[in-house]
C-alpha atoms as a PDB file:
ATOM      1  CA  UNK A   1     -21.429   6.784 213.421  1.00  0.00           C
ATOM      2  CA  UNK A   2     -22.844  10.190 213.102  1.00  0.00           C
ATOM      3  CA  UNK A   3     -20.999  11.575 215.750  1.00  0.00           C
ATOM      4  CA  UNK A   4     -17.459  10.014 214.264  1.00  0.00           C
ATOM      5  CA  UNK A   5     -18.359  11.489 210.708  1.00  0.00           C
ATOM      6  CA  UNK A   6     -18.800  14.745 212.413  1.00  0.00           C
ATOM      7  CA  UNK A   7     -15.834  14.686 214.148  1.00  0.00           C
ATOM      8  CA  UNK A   8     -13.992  13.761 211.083  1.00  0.00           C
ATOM      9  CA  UNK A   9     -14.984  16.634 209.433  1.00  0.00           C
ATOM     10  CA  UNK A  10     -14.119  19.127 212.198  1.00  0.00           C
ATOM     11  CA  UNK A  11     -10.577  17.603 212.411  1.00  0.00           C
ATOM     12  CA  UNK A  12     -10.845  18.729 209.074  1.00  0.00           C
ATOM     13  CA  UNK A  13     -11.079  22.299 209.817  1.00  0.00           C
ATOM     14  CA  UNK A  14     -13.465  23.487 206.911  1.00  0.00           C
ATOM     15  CA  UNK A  15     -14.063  26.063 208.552  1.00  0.00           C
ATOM     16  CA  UNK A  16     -10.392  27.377 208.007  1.00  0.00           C
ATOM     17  CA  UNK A  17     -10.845  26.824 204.631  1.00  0.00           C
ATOM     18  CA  UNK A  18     -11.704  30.467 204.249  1.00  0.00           C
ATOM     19  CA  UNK A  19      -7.968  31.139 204.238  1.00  0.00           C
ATOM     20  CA  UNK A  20      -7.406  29.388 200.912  1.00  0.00           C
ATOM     21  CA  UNK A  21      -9.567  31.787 198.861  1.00  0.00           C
ATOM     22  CA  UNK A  22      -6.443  33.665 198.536  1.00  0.00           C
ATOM     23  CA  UNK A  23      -5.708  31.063 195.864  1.00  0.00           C
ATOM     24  CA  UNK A  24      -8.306  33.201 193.887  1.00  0.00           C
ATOM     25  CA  UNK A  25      -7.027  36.385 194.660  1.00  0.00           C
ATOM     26  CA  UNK A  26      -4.613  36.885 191.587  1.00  0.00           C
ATOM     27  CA  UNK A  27      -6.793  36.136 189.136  1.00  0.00           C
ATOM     28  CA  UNK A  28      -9.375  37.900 190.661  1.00  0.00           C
ATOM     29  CA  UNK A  29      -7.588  40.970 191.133  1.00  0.00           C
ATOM     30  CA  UNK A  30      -6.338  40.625 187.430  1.00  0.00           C
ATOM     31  CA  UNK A  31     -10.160  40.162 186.140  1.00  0.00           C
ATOM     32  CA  UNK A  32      -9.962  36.903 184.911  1.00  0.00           C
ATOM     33  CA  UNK A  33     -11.473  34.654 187.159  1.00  0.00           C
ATOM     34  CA  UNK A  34     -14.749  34.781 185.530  1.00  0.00           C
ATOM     35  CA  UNK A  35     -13.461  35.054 182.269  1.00  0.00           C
ATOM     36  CA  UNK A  36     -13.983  31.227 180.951  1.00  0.00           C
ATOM     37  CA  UNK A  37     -14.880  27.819 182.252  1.00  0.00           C
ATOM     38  CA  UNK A  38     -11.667  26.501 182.068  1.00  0.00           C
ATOM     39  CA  UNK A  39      -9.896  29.295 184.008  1.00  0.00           C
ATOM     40  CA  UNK A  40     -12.783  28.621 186.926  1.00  0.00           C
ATOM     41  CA  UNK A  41     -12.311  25.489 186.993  1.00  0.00           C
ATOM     42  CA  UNK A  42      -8.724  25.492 187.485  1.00  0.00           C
ATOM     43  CA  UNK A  43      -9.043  28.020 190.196  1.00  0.00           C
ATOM     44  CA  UNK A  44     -11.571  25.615 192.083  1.00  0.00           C
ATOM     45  CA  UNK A  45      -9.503  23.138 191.937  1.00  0.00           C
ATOM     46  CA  UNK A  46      -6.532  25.116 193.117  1.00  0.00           C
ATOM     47  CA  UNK A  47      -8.339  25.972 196.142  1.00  0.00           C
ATOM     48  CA  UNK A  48      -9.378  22.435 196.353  1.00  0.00           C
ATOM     49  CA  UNK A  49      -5.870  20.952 196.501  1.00  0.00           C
ATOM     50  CA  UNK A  50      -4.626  23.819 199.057  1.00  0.00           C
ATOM     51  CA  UNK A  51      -7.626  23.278 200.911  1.00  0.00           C
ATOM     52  CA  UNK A  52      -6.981  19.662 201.680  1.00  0.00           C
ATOM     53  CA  UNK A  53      -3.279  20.551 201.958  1.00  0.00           C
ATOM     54  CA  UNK A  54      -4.254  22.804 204.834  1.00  0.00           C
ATOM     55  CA  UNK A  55      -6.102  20.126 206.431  1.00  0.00           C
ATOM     56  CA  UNK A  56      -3.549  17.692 206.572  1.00  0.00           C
ATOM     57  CA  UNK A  57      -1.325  20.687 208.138  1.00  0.00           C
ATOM     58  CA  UNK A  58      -3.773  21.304 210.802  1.00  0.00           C
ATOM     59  CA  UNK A  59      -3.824  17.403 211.481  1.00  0.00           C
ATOM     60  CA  UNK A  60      -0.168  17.556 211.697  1.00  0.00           C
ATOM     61  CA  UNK A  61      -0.415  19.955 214.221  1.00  0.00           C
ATOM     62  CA  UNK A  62      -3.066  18.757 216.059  1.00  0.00           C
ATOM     63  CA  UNK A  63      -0.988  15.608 216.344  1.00  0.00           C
ATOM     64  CA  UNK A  64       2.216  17.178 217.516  1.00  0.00           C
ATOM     65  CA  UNK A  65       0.417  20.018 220.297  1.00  0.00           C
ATOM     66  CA  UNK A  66      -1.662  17.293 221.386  1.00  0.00           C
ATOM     67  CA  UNK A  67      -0.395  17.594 225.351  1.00  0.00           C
ATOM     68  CA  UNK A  68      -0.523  21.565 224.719  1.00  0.00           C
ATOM     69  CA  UNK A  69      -4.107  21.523 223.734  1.00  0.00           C
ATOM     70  CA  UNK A  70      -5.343  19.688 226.315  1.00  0.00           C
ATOM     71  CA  UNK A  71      -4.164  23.451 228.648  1.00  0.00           C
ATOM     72  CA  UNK A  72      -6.074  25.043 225.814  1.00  0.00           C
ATOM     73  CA  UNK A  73      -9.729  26.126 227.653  1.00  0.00           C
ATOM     74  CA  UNK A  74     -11.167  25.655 224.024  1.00  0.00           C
ATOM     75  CA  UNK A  75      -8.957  23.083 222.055  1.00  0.00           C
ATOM     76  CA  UNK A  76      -9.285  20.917 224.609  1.00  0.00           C
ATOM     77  CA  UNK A  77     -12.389  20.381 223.411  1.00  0.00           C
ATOM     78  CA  UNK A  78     -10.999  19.244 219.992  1.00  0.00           C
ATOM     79  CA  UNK A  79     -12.204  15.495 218.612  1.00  0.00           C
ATOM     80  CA  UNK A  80      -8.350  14.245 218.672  1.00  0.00           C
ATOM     81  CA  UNK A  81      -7.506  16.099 221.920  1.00  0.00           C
ATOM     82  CA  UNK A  82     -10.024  14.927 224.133  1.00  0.00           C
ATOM     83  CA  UNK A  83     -10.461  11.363 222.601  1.00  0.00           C
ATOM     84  CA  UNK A  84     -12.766  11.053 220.781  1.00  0.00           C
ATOM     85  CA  UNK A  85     -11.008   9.796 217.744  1.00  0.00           C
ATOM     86  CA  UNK A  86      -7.576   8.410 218.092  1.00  0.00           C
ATOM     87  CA  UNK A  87      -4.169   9.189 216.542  1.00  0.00           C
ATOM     88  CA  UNK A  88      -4.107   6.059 214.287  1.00  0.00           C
ATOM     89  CA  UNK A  89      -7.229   7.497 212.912  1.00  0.00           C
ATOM     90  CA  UNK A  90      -6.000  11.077 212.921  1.00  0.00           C
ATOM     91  CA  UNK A  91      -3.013   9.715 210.684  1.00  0.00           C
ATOM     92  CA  UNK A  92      -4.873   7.405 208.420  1.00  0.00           C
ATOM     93  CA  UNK A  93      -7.080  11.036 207.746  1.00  0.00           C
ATOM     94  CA  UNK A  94      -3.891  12.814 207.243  1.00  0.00           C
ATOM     95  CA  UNK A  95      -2.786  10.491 205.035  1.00  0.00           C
ATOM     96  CA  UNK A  96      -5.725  10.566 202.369  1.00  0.00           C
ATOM     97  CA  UNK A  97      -5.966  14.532 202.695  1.00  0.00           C
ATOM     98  CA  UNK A  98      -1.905  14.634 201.815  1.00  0.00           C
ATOM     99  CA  UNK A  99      -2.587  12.250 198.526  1.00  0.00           C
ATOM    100  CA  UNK A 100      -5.582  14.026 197.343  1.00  0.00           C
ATOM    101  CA  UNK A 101      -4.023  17.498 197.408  1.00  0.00           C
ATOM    102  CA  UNK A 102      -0.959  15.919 195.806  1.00  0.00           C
ATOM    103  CA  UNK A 103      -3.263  14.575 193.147  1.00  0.00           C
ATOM    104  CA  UNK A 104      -4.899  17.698 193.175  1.00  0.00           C
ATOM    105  CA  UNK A 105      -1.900  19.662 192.280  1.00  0.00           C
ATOM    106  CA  UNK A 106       0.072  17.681 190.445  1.00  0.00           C
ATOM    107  CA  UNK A 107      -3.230  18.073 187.465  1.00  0.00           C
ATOM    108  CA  UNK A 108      -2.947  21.916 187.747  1.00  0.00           C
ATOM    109  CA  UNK A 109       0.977  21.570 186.833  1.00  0.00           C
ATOM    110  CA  UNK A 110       4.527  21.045 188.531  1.00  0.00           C
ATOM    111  CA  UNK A 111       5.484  24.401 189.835  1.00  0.00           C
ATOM    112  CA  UNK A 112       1.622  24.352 191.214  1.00  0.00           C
ATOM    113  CA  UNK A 113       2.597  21.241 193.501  1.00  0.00           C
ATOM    114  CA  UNK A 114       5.841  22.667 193.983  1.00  0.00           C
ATOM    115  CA  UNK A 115       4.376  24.735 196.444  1.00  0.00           C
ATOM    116  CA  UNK A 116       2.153  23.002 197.737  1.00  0.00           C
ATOM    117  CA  UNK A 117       4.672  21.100 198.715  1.00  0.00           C
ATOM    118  CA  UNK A 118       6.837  23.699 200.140  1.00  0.00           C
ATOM    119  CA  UNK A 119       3.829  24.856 202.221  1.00  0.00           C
ATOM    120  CA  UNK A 120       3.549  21.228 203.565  1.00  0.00           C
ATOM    121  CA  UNK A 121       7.012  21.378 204.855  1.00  0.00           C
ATOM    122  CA  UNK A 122       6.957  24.611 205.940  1.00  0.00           C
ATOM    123  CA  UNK A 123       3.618  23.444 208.291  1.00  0.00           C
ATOM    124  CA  UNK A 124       5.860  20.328 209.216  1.00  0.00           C
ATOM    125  CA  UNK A 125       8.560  22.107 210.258  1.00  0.00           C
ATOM    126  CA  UNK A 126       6.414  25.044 212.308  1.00  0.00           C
ATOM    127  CA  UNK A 127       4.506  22.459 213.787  1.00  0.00           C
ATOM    128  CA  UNK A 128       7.876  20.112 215.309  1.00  0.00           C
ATOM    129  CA  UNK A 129       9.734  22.970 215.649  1.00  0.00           C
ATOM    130  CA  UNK A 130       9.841  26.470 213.984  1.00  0.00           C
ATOM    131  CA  UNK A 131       6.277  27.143 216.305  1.00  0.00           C
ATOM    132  CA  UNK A 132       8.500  27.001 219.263  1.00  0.00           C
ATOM    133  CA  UNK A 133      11.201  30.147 218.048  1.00  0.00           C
ATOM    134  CA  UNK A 134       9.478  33.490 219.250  1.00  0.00           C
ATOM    135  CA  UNK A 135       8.870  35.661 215.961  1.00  0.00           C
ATOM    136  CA  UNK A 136       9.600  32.623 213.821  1.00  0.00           C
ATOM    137  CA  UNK A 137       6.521  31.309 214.428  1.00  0.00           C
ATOM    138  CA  UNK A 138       4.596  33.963 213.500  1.00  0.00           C
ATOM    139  CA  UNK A 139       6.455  34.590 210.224  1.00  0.00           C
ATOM    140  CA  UNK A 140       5.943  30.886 209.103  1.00  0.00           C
ATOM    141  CA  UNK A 141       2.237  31.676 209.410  1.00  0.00           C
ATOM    142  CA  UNK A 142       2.584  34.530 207.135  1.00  0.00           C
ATOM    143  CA  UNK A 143       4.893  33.188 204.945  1.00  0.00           C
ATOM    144  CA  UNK A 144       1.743  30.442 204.477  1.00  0.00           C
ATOM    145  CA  UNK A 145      -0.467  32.919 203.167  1.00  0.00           C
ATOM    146  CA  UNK A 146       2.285  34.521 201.053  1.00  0.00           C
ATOM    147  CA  UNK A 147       2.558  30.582 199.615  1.00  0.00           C
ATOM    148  CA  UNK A 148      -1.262  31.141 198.793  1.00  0.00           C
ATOM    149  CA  UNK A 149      -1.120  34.096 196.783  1.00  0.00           C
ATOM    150  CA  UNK A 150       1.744  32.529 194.433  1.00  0.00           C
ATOM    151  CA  UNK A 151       0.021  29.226 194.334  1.00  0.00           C
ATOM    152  CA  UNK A 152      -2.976  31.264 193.000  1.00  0.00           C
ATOM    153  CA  UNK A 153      -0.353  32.840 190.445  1.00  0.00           C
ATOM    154  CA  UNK A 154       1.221  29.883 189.242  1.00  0.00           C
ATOM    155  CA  UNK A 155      -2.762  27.929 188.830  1.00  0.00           C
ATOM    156  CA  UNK A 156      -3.806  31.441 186.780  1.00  0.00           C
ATOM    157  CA  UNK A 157      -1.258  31.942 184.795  1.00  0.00           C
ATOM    158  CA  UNK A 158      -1.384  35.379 186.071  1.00  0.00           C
ATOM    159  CA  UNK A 159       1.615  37.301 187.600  1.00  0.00           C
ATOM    160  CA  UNK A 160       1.325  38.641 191.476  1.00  0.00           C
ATOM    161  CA  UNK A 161       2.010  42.382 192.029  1.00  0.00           C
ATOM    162  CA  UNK A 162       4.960  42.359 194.417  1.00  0.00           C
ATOM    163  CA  UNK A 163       2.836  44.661 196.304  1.00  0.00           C
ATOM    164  CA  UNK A 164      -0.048  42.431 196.748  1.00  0.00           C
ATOM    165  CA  UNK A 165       2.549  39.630 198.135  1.00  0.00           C
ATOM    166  CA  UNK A 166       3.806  42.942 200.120  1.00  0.00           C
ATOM    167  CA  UNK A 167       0.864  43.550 201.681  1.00  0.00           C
ATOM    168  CA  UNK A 168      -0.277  39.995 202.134  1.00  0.00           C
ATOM    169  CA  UNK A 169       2.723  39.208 203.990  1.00  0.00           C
ATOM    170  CA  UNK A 170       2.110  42.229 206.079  1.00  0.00           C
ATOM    171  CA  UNK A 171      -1.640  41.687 207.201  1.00  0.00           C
ATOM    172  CA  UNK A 172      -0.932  37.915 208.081  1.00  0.00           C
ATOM    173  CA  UNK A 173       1.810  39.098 210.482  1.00  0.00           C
ATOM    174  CA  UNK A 174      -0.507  41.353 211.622  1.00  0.00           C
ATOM    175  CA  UNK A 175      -3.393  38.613 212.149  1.00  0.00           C
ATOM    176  CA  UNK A 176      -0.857  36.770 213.945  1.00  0.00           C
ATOM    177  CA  UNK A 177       0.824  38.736 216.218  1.00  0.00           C
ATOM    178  CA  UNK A 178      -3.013  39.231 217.107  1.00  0.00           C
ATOM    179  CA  UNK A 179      -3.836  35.939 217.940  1.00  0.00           C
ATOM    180  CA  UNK A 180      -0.420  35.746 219.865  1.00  0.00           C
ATOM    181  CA  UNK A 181      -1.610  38.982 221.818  1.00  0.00           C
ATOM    182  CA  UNK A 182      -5.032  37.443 222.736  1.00  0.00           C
ATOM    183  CA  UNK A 183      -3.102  33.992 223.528  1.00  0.00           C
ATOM    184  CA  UNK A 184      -0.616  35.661 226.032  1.00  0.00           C
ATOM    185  CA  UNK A 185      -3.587  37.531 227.672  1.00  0.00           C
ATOM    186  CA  UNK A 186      -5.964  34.791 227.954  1.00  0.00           C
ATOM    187  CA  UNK A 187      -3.351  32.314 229.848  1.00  0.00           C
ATOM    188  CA  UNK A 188      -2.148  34.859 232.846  1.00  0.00           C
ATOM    189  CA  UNK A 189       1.000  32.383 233.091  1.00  0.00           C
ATOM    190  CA  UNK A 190       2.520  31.765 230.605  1.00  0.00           C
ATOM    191  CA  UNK A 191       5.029  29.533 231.678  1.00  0.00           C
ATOM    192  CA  UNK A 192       3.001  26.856 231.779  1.00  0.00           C
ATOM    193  CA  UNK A 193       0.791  27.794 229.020  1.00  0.00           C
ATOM    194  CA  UNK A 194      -0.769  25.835 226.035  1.00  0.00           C
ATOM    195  CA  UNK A 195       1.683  27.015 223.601  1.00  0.00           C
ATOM    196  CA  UNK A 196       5.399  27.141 224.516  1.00  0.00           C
ATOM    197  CA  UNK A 197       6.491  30.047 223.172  1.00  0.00           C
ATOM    198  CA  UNK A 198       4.155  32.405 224.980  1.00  0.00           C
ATOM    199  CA  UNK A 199       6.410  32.608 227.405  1.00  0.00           C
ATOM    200  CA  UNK A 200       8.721  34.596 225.580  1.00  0.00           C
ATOM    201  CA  UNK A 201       6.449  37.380 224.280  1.00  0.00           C
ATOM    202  CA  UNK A 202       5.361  40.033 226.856  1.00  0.00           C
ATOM    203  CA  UNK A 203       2.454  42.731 225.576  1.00  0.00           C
ATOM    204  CA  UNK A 204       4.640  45.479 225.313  1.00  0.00           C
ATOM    205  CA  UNK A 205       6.322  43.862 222.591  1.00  0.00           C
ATOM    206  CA  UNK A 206       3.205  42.599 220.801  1.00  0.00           C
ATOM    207  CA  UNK A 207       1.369  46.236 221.044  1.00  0.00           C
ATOM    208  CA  UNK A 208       4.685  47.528 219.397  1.00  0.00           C
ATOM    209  CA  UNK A 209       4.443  45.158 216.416  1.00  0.00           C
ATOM    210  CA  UNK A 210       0.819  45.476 215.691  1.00  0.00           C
ATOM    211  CA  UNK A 211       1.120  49.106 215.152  1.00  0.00           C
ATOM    212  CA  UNK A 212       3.772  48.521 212.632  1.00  0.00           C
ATOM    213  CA  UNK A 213       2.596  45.811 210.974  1.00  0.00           C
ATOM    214  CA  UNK A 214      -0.955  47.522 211.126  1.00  0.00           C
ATOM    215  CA  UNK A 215       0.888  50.537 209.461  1.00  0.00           C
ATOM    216  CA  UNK A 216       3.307  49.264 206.697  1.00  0.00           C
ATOM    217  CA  UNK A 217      -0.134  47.462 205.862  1.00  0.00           C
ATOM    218  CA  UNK A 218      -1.972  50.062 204.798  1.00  0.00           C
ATOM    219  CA  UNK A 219       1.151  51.645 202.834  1.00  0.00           C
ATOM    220  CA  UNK A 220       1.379  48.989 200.994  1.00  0.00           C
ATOM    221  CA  UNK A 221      -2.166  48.447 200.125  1.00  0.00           C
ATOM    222  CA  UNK A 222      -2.357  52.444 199.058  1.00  0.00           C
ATOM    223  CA  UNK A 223       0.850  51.747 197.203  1.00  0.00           C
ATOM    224  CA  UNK A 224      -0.920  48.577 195.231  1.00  0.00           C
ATOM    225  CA  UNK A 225      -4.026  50.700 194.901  1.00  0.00           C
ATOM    226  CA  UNK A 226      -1.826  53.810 192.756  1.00  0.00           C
ATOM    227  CA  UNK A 227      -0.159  51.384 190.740  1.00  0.00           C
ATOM    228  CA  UNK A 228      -3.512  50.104 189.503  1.00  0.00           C
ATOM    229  CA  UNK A 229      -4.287  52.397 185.982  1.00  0.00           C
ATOM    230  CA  UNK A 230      -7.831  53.389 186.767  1.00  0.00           C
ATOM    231  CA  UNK A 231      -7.469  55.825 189.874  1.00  0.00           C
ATOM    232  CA  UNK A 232     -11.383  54.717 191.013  1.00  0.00           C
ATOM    233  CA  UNK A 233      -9.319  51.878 193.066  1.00  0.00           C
ATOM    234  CA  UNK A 234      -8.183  54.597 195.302  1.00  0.00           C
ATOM    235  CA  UNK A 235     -11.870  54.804 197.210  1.00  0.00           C
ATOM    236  CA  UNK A 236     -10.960  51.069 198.536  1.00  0.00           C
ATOM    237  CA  UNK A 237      -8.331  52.548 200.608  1.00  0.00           C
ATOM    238  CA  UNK A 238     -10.330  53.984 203.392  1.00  0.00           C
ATOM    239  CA  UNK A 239     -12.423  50.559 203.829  1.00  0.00           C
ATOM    240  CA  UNK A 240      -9.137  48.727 204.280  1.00  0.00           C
ATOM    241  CA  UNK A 241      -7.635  51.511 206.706  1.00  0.00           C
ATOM    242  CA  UNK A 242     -10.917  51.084 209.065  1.00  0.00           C
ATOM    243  CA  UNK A 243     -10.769  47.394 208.463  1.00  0.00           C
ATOM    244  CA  UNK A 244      -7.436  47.518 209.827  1.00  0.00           C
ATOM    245  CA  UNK A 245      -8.080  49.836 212.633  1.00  0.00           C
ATOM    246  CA  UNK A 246     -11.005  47.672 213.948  1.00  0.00           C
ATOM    247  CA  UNK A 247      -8.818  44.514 214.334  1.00  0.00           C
ATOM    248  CA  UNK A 248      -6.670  46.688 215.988  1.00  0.00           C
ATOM    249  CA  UNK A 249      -9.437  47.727 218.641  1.00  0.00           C
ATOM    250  CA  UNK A 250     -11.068  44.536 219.269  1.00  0.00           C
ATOM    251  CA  UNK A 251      -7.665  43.026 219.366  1.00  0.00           C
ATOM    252  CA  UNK A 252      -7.125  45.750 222.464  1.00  0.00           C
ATOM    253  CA  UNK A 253      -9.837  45.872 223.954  1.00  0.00           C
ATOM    254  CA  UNK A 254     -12.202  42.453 223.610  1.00  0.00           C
ATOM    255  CA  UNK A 255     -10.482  39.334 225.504  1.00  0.00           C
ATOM    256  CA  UNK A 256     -13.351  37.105 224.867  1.00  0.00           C
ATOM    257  CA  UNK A 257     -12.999  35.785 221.821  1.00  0.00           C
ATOM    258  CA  UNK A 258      -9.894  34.973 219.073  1.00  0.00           C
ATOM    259  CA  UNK A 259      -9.241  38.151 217.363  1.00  0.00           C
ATOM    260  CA  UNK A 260      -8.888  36.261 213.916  1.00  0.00           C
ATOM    261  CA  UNK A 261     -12.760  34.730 214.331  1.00  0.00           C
ATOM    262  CA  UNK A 262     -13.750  38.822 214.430  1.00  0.00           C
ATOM    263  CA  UNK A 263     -13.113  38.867 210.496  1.00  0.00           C
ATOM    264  CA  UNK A 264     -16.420  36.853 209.637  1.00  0.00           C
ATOM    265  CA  UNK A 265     -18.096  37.885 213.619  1.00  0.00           C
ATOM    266  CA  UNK A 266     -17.675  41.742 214.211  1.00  0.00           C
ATOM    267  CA  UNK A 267     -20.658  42.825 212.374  1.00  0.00           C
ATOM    268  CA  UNK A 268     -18.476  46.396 211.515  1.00  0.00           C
ATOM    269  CA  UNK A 269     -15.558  44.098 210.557  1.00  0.00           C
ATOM    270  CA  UNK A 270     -17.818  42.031 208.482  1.00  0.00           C
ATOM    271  CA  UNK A 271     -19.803  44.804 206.572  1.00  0.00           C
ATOM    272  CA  UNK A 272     -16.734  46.763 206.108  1.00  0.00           C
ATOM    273  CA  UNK A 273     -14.977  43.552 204.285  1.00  0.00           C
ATOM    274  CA  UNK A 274     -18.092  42.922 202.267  1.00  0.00           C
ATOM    275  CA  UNK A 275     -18.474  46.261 201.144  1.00  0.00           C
ATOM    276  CA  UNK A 276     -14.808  46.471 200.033  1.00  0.00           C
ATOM    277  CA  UNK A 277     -15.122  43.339 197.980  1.00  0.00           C
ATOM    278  CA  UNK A 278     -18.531  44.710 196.401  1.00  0.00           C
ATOM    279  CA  UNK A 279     -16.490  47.754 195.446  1.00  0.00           C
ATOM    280  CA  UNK A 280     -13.462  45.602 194.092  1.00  0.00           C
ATOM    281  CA  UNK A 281     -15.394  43.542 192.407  1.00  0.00           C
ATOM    282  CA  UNK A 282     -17.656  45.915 190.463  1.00  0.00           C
ATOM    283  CA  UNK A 283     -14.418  48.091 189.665  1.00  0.00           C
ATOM    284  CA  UNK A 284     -12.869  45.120 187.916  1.00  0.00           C
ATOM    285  CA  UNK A 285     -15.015  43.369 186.433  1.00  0.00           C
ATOM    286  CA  UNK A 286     -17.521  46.068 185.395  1.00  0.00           C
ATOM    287  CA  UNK A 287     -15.214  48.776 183.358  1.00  0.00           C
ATOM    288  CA  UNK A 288     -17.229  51.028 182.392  1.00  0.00           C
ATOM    289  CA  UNK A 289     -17.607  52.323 185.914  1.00  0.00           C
ATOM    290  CA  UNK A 290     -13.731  52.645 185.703  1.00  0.00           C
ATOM    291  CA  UNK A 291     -14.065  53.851 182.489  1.00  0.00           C
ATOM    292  CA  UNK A 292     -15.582  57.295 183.820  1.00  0.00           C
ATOM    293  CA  UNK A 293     -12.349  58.157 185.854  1.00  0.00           C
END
């Protein structure tokens, strides 16, 4: 039984749910998410409801690439791929992760469970068929996150900078054009790969993305930073232009491991994020440090 409840929860994917604190990034950013109870409350609940939402899309897709993962040196591994739990059971999870994010969103309002909705489809439809359309795929990853950031909007009350969604947009194709990079290098034939559309990216192509994606991204962050009022934001550029560049090295130049798992493994990576949201943080929710500038 122990061993069943534990792979119940990794089918879950907690560990993804990382993601999902973009939910909190608009009301973050605008300095309200410790303002009062109710407002953190919402917001956990919000992340919550995506959070389970994202779980039943990774179920969906663990469900539909289950003959691909088994190629997959690591999925393979997986509690649905190799066995251990069955499809019937994978569904009946699905199932109760689907109502409760429903549920979920449907208390933080309409247009809240309007897109979580949307983002539900949009993982159905990537994982029977958009995952399959080179460059497609990728953007329906990004386009996830983007979902995020307005779902954090709509829960807050608190409108998104159309550079924030900008830049967003921009790191998450990024991310994954990484992970397709590290994918396409870790199978050397892709052909008959564990994920279809390898074979119809080449690392030429992939290097020549990730520098522009890598680029526009930090325009657009330095673009969000100037159209903040208090010019102190300005000193969080340089922490996001090395956090860039890193994930651009170990993307490069480290095959071991899934570029995406360096955010919370590269020690540099790691501080560098921390220290940015330290910065952040104590910039907008502590004004009198703005206040001097």
């Amino acid at each position: 039984m122990q061993y069943f409840l534990r792979d119940i929860a990794y089918t879950l994917r907690p560990q993804q749910w990382v993601k999902n604190f973009l939910v909190l990034a608009p009301p973050f950013f605008g300095g309200a998410l410790f303002t009062s109870t109710d407002m953190f409350f919402k917001m956990f609940l919000a992340f919550v409801g995506f959070s389970l939402a994202s779980s039943t899309a990774y179920i969906i897709n663990d469900i539909s690439d289950i003959e691909y993962d088994r190629l997959h040196p690591k999925k393979k591994q997986r509690p649905l791929t190799s066995g251990r739990i069955n499809i019937f059971t994978a569904v009946v999870l699905g199932i109760i992760t689907l109502a409760l994010s429903l549920a979920a969103s449907f208390i933080i309002g309409i247009d809240f469970l309007i897109i979580t909705v949307l983002y539900l489809l949009l993982a159905l439809s990537y994982s029977y068929y958009l995952q399959k359309i080179e460059i497609i795929d990728v953007f329906c990853i990004a386009i996830g996150f983007v979902l995020r950031i307005e779902a954090g909007g709509i829960a807050s009350g608190i409108q998104v900078s159309n550079w924030l969604l900008l830049t967003t947009f921009l790191l998450s194709l990024l991310l994954a054009f990484g992970k397709r990079r590290h994918e396409l290098v870790l199978h050397s034939d892709p052909q008959n790969s564990f994920r279809e559309v390898l074979s119809r990216y080449n690392t030429n192509f992939l290097d020549t993305t990730l520098s522009i994606f890598a680029t526009t991204a930090i325009v657009t962050y330095a673009i969000y930073t100037v159209e903040i009022e208090s010019r102190i934001f300005l000193i969080t550029v340089p922490f996001a232009v090395f956090g860039v560049l890193r994930y651009m090295y170990l993307v490069q130049t480290d095959t071991r491991g899934d570029p995406t798992e360096s955010l919370y493994k590269d020690r540099p990576l790691l501080m560098t994020v921390l220290l940015w949201f330290l910065i952040t943080t104590a910039i907008i929710y502590f004004k009198n440090i703005a206040g001097l500038f």
